[in-house]
PDB file of N, CA and C in Angstrom:
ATOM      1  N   UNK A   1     197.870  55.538 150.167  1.00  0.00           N
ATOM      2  CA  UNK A   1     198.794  55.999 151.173  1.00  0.00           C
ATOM      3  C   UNK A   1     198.107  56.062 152.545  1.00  0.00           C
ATOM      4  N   UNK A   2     196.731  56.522 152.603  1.00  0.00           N
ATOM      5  CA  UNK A   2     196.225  56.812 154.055  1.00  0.00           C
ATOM      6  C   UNK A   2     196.366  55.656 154.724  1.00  0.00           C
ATOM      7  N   UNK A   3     195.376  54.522 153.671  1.00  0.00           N
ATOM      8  CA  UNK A   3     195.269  52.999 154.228  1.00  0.00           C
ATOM      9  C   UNK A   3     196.539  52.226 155.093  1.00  0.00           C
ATOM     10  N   UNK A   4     197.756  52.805 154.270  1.00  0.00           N
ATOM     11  CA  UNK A   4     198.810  52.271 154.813  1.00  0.00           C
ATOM     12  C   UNK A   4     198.878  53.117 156.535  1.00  0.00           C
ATOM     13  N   UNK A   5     198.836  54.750 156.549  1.00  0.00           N
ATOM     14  CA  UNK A   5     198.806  55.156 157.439  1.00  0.00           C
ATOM     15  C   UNK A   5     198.136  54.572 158.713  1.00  0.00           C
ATOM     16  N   UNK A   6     196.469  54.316 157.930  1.00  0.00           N
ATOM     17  CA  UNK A   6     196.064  53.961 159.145  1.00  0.00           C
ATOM     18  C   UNK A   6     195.841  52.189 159.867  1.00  0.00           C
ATOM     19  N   UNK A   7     196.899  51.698 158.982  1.00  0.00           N
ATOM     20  CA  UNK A   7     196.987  50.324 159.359  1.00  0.00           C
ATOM     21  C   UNK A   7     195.317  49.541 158.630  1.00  0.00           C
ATOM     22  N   UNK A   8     195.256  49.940 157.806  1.00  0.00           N
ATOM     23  CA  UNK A   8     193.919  49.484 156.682  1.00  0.00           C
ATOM     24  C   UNK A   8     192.547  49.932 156.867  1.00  0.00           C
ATOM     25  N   UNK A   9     192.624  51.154 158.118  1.00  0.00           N
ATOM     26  CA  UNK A   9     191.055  51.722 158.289  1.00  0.00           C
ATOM     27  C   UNK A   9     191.004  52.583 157.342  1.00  0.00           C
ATOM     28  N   UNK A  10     189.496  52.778 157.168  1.00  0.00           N
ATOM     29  CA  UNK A  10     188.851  53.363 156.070  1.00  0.00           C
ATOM     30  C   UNK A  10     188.669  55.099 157.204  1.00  0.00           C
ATOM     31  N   UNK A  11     188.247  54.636 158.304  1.00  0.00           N
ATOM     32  CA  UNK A  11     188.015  56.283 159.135  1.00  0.00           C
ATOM     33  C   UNK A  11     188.926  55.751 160.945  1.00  0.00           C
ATOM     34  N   UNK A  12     189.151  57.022 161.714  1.00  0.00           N
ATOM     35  CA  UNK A  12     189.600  56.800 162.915  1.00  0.00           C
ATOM     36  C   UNK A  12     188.668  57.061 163.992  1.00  0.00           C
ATOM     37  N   UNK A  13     187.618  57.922 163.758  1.00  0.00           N
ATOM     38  CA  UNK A  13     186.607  58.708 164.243  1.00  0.00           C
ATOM     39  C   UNK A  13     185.452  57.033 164.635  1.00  0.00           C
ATOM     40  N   UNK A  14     184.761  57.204 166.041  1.00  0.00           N
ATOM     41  CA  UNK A  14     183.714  56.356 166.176  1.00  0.00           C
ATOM     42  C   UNK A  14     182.742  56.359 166.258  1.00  0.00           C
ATOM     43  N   UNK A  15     182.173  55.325 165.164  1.00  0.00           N
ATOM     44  CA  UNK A  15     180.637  55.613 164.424  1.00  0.00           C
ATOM     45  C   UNK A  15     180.094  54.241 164.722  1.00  0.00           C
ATOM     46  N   UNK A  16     178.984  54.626 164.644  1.00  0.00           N
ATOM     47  CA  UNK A  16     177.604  53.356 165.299  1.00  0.00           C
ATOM     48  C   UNK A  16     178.326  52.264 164.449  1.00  0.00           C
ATOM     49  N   UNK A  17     177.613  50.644 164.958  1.00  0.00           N
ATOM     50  CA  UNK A  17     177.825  49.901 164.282  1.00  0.00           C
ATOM     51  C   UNK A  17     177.352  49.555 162.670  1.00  0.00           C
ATOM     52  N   UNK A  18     175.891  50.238 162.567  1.00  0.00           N
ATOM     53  CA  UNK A  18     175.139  50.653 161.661  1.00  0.00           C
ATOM     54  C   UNK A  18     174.869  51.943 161.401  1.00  0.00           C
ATOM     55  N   UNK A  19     175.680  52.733 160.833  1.00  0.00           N
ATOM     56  CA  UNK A  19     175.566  53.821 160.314  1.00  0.00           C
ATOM     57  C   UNK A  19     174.020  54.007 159.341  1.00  0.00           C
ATOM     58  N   UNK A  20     173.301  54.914 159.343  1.00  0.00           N
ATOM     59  CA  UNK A  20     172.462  55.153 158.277  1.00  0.00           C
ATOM     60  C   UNK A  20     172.505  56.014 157.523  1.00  0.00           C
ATOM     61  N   UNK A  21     173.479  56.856 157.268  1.00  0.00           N
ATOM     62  CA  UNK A  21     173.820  58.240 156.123  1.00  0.00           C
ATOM     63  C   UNK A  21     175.198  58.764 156.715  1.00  0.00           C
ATOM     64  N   UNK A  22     175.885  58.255 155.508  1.00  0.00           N
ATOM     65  CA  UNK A  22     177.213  58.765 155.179  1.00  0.00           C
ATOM     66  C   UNK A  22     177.586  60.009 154.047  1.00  0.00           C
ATOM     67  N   UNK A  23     178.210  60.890 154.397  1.00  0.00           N
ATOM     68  CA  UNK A  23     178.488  61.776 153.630  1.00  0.00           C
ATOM     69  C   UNK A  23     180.506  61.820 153.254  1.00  0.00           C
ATOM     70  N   UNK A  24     180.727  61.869 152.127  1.00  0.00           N
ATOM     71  CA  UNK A  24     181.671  62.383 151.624  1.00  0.00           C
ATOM     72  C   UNK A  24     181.509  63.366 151.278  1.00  0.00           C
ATOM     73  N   UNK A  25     182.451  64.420 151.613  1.00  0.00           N
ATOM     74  CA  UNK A  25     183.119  65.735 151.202  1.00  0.00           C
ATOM     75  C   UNK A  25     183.617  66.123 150.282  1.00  0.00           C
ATOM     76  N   UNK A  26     184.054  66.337 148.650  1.00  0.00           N
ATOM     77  CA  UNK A  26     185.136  66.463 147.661  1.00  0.00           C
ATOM     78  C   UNK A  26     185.894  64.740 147.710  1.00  0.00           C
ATOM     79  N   UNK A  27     184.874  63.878 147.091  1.00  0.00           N
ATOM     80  CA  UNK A  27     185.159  62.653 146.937  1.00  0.00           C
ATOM     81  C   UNK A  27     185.790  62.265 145.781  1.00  0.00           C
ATOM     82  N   UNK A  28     186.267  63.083 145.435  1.00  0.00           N
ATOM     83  CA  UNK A  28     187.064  62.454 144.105  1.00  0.00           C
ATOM     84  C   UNK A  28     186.947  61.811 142.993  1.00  0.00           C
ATOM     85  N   UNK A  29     187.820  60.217 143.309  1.00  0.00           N
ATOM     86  CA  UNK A  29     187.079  59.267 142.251  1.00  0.00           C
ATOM     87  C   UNK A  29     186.372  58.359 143.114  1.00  0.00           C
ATOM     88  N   UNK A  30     185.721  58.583 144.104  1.00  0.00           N
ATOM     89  CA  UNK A  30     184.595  57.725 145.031  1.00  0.00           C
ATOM     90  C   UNK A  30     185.240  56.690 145.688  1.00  0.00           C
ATOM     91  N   UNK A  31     186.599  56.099 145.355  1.00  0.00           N
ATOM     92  CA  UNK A  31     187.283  55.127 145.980  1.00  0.00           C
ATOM     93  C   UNK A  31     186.639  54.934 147.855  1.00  0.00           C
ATOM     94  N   UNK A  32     187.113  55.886 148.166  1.00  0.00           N
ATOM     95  CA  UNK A  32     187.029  55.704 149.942  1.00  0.00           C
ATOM     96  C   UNK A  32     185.471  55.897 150.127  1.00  0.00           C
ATOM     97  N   UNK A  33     184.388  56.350 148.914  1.00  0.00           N
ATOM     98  CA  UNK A  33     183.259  56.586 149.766  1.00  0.00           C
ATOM     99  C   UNK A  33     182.427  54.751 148.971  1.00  0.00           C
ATOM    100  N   UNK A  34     183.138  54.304 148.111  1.00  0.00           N
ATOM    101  CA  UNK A  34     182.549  52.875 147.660  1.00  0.00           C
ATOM    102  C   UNK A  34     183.131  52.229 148.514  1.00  0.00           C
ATOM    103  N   UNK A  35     184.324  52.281 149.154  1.00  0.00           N
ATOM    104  CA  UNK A  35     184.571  50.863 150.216  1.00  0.00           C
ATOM    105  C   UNK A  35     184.048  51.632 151.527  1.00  0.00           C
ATOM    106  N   UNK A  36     183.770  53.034 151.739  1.00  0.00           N
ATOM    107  CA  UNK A  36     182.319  52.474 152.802  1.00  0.00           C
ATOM    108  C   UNK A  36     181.015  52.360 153.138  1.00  0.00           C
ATOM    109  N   UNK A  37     180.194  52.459 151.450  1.00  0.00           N
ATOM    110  CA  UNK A  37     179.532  51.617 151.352  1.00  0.00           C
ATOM    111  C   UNK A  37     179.164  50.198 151.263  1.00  0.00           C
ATOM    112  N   UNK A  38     180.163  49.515 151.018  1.00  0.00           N
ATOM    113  CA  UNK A  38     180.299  47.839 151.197  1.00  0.00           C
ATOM    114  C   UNK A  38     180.509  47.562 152.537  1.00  0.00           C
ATOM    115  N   UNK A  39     181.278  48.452 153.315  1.00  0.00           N
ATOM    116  CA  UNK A  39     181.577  48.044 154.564  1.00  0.00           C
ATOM    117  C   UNK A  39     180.356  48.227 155.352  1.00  0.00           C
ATOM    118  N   UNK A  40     179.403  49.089 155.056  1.00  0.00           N
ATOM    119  CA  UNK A  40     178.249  49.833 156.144  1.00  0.00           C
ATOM    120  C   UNK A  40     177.334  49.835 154.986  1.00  0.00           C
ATOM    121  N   UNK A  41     176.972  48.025 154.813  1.00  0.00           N
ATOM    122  CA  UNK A  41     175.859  48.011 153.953  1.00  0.00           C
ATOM    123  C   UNK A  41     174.284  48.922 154.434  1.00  0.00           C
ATOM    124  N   UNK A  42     174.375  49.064 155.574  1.00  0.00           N
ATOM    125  CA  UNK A  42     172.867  49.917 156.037  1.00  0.00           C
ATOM    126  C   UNK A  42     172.899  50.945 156.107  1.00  0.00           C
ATOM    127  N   UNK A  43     174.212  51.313 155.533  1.00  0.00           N
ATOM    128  CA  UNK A  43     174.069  53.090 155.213  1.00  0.00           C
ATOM    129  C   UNK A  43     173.544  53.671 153.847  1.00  0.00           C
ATOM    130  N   UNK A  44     173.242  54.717 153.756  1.00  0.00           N
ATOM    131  CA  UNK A  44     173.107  55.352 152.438  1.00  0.00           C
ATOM    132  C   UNK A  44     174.079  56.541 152.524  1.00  0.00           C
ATOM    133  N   UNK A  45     175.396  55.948 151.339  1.00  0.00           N
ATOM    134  CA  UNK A  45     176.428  57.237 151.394  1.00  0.00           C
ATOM    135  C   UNK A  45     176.084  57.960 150.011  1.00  0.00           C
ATOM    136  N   UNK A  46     176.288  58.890 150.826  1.00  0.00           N
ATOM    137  CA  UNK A  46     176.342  59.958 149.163  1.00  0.00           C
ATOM    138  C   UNK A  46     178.017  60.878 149.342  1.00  0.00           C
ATOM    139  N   UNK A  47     178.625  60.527 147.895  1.00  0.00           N
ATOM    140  CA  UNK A  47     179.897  61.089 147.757  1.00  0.00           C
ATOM    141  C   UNK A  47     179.999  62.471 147.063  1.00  0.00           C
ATOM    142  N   UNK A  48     180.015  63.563 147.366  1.00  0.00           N
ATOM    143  CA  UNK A  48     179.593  65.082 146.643  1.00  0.00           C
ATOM    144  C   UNK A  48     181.346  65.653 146.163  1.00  0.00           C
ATOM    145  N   UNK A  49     181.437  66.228 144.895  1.00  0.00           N
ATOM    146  CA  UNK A  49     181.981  66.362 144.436  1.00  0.00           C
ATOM    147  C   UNK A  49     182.112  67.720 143.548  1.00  0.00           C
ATOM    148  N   UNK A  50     182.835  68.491 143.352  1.00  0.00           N
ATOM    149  CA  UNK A  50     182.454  69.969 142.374  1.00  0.00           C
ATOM    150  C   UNK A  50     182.413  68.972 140.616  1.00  0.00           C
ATOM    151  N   UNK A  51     183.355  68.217 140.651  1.00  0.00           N
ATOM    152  CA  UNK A  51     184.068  67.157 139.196  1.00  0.00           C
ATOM    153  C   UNK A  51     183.161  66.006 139.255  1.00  0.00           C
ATOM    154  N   UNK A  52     182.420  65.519 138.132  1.00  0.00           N
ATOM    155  CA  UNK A  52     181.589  64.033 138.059  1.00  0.00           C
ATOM    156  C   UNK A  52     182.616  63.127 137.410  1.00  0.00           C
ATOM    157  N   UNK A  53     184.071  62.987 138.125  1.00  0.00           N
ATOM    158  CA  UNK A  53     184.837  62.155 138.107  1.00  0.00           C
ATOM    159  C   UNK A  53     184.661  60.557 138.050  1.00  0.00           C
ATOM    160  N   UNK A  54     183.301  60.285 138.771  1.00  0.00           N
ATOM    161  CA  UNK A  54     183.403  59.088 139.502  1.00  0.00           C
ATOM    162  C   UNK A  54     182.961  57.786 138.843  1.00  0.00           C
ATOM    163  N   UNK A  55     182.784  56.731 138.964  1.00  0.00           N
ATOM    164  CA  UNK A  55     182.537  55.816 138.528  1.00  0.00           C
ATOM    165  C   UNK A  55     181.254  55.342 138.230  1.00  0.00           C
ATOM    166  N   UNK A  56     180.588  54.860 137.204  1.00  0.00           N
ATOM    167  CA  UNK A  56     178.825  54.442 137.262  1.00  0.00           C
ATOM    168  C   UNK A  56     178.790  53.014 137.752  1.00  0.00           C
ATOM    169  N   UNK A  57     179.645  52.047 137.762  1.00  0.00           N
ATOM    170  CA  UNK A  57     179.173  50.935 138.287  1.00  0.00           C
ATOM    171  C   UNK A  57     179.807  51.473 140.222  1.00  0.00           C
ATOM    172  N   UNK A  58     178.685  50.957 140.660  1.00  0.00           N
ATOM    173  CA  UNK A  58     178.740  51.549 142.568  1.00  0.00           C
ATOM    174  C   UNK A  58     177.727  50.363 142.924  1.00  0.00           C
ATOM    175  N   UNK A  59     178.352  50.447 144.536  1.00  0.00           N
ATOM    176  CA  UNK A  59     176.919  50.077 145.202  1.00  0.00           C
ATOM    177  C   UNK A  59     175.795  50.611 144.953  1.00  0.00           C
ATOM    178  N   UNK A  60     175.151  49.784 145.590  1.00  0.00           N
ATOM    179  CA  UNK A  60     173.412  49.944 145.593  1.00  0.00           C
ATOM    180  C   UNK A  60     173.188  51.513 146.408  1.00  0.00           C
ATOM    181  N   UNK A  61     173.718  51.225 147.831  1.00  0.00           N
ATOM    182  CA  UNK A  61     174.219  52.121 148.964  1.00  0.00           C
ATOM    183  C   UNK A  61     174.252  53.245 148.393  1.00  0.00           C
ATOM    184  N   UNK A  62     175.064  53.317 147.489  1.00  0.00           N
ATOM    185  CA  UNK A  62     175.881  54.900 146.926  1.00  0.00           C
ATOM    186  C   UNK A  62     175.537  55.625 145.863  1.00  0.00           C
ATOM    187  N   UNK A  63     175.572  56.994 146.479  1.00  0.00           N
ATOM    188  CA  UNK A  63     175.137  57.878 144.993  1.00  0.00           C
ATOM    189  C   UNK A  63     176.415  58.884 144.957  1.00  0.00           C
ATOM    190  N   UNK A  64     176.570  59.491 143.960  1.00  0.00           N
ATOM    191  CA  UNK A  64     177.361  60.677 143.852  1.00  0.00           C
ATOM    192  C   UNK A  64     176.010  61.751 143.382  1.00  0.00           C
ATOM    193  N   UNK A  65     177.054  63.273 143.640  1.00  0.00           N
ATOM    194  CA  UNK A  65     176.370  64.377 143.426  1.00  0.00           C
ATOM    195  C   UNK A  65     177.258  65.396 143.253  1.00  0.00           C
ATOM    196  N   UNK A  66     176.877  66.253 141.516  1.00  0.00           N
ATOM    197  CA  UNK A  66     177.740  66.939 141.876  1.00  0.00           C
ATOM    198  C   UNK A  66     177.047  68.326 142.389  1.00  0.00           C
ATOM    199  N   UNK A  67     178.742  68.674 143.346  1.00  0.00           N
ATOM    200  CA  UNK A  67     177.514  70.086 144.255  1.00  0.00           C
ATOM    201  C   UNK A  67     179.264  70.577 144.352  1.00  0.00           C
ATOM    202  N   UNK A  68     179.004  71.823 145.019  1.00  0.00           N
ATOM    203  CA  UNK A  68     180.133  72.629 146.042  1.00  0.00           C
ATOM    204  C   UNK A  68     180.133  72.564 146.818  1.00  0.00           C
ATOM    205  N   UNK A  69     180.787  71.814 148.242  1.00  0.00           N
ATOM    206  CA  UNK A  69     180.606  71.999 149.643  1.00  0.00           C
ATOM    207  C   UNK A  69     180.656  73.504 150.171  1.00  0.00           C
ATOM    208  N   UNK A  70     181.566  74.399 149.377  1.00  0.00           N
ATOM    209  CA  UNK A  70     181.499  75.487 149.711  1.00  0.00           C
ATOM    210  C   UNK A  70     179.579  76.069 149.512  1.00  0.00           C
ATOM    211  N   UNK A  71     179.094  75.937 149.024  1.00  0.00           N
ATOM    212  CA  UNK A  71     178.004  76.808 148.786  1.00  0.00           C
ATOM    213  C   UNK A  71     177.233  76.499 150.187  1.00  0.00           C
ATOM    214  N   UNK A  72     175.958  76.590 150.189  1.00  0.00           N
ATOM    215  CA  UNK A  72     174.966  75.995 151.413  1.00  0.00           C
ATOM    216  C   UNK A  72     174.456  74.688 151.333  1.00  0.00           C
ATOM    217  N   UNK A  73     174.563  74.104 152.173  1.00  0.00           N
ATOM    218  CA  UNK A  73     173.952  72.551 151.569  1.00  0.00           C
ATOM    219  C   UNK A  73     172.493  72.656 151.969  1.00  0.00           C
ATOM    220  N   UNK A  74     172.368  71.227 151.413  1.00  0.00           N
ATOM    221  CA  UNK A  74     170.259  71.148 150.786  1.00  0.00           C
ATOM    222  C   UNK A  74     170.191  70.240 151.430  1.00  0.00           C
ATOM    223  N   UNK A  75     170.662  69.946 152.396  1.00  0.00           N
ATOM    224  CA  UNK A  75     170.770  68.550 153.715  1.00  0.00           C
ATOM    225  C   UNK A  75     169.623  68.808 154.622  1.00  0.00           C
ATOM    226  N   UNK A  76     168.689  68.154 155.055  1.00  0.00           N
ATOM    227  CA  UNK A  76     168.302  68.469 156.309  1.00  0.00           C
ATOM    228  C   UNK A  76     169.512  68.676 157.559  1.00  0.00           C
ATOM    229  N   UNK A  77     169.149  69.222 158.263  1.00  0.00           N
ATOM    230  CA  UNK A  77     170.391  69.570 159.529  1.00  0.00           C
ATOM    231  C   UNK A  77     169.819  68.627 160.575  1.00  0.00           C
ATOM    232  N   UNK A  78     170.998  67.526 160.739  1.00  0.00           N
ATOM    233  CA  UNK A  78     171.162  66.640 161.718  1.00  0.00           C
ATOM    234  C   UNK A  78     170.997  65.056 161.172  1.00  0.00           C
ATOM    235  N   UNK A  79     171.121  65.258 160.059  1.00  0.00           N
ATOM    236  CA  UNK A  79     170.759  63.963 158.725  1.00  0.00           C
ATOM    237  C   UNK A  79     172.214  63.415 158.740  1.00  0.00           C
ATOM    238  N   UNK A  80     172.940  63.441 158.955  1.00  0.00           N
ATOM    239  CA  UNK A  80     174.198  62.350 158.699  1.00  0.00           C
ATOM    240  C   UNK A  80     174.862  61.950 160.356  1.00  0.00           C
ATOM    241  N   UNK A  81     175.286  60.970 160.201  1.00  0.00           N
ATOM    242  CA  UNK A  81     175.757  59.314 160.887  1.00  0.00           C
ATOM    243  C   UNK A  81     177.610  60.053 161.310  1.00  0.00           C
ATOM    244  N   UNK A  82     178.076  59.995 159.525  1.00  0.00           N
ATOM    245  CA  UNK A  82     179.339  60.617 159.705  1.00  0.00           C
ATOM    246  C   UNK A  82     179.566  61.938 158.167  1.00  0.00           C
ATOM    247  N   UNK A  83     180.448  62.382 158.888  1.00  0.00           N
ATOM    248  CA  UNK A  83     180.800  63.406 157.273  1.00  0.00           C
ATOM    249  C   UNK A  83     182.658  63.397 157.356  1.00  0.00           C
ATOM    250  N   UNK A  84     182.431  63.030 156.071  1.00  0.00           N
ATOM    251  CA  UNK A  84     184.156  62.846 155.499  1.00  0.00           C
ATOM    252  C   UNK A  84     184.627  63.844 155.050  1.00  0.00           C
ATOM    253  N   UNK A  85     185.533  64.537 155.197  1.00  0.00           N
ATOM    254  CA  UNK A  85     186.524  65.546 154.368  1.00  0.00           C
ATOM    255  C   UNK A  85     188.126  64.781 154.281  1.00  0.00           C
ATOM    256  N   UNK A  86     188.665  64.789 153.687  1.00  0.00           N
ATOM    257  CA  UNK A  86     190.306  64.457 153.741  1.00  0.00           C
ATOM    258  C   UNK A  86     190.679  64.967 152.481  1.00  0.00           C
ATOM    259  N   UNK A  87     192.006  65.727 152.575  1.00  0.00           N
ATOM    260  CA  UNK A  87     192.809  66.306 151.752  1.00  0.00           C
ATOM    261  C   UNK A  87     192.369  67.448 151.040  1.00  0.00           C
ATOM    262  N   UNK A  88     191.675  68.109 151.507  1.00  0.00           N
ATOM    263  CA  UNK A  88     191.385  69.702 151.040  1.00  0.00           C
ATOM    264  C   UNK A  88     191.429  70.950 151.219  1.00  0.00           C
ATOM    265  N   UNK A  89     192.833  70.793 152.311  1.00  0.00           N
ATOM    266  CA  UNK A  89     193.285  71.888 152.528  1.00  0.00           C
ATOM    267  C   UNK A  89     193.515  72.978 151.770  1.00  0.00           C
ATOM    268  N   UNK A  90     194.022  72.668 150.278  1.00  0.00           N
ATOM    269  CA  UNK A  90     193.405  73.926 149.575  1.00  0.00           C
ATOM    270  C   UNK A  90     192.654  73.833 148.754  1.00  0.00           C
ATOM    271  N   UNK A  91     192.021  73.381 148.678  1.00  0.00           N
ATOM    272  CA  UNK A  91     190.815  73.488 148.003  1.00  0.00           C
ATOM    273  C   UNK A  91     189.329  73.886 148.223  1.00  0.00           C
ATOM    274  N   UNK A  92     189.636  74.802 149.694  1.00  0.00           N
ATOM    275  CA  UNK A  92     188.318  75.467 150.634  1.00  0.00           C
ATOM    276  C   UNK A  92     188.985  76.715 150.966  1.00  0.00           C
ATOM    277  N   UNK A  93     188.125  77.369 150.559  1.00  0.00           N
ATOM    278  CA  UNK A  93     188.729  78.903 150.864  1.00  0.00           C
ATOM    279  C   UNK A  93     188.637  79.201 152.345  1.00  0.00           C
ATOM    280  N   UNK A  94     187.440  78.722 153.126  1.00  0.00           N
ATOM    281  CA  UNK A  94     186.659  78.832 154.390  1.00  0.00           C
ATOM    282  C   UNK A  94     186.396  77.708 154.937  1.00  0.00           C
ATOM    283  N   UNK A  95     187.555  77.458 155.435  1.00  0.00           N
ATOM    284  CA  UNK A  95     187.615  76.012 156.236  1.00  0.00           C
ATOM    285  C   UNK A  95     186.585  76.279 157.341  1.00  0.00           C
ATOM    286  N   UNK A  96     186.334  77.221 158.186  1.00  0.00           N
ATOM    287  CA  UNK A  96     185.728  77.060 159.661  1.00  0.00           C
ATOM    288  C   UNK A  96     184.356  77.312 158.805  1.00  0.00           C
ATOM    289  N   UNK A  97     183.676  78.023 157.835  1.00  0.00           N
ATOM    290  CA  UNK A  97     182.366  78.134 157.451  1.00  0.00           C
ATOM    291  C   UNK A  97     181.690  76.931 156.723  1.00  0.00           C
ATOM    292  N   UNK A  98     182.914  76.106 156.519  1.00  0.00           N
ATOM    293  CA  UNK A  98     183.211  74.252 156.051  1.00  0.00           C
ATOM    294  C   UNK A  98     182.390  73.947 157.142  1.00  0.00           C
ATOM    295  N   UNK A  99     183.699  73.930 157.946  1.00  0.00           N
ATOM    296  CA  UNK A  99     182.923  72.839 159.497  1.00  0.00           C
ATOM    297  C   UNK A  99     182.266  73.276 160.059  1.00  0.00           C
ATOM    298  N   UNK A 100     181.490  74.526 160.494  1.00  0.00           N
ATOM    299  CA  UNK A 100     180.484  74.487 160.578  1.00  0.00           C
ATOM    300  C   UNK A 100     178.860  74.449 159.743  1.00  0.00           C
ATOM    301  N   UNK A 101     178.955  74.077 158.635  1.00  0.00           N
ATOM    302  CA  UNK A 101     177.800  73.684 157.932  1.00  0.00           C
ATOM    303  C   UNK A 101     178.004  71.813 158.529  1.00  0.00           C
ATOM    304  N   UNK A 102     179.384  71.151 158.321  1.00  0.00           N
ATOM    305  CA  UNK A 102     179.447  69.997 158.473  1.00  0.00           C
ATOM    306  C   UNK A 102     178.876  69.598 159.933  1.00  0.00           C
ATOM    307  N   UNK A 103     178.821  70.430 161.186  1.00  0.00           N
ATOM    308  CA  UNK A 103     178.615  70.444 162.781  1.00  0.00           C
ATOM    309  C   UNK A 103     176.938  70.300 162.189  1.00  0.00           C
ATOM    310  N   UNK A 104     176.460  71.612 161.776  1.00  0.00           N
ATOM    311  CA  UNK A 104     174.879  71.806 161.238  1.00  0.00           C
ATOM    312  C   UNK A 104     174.155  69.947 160.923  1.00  0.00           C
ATOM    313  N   UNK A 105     175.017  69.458 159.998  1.00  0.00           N
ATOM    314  CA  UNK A 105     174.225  68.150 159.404  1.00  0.00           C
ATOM    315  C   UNK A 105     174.844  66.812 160.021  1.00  0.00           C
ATOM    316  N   UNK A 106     175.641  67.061 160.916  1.00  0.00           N
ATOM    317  CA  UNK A 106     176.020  65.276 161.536  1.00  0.00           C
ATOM    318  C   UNK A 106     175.125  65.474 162.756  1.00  0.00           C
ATOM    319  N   UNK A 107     175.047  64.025 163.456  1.00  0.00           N
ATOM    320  CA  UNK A 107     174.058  64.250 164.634  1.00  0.00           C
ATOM    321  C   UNK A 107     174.769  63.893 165.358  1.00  0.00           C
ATOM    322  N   UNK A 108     174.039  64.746 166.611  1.00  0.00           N
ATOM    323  CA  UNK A 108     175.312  64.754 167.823  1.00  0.00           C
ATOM    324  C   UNK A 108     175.613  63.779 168.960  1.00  0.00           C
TER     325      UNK A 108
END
């Protein structure tokens, strides 16, 4: 459904031509974080998840992990390119203590 929304982009937000660390948020079944690893072969995405839903055949690029975004992350701060969240409005108790851990680890 998004794809259709956004006329076939994967994100709307503008990111280097070469990204080097991508983060997904509550990635699901990894769908959107494997097509952007193929797309941004020089990234290293990691797709984090509470559920190990996801698929074992992946890019090279891509890892999953399962973690809680809610808890504290184990990121260095200022280590990611971009960070993905979509569709988790309820599924975060503390949206603003969300985005700001997410502000903490993207670089500015």
């Amino acid at each position: 459904m998004w794809m259709l929304v956004t006329s076939g982009r994967l994100h709307l937000s503008p990111i280097a031509q070469d990204p080097q660390k991508i983060l997904d948020l509550g990635t699901g079944t990894g769908i959107w974080a494997m097509q952007m690893a193929d797309l941004y072969p020089s990234a290293e995405v990691i797709g984090t998840d509470i559920s190990p839903v996801q698929p074992k055949w992946v890019p090279p690029n891509l890892q999953f992990e399962v973690d809680d975004l809610e808890e504290e992350w184990l990121y260095k701060p200022n280590s990611f390119d971009f960070i993905h969240v979509r569709f988790m409005f309820l599924a975060i108790k503390d949206y603003p203590a969300m985005l700001e851990q997410a502000y903490k680890y993207v670089h500015e």
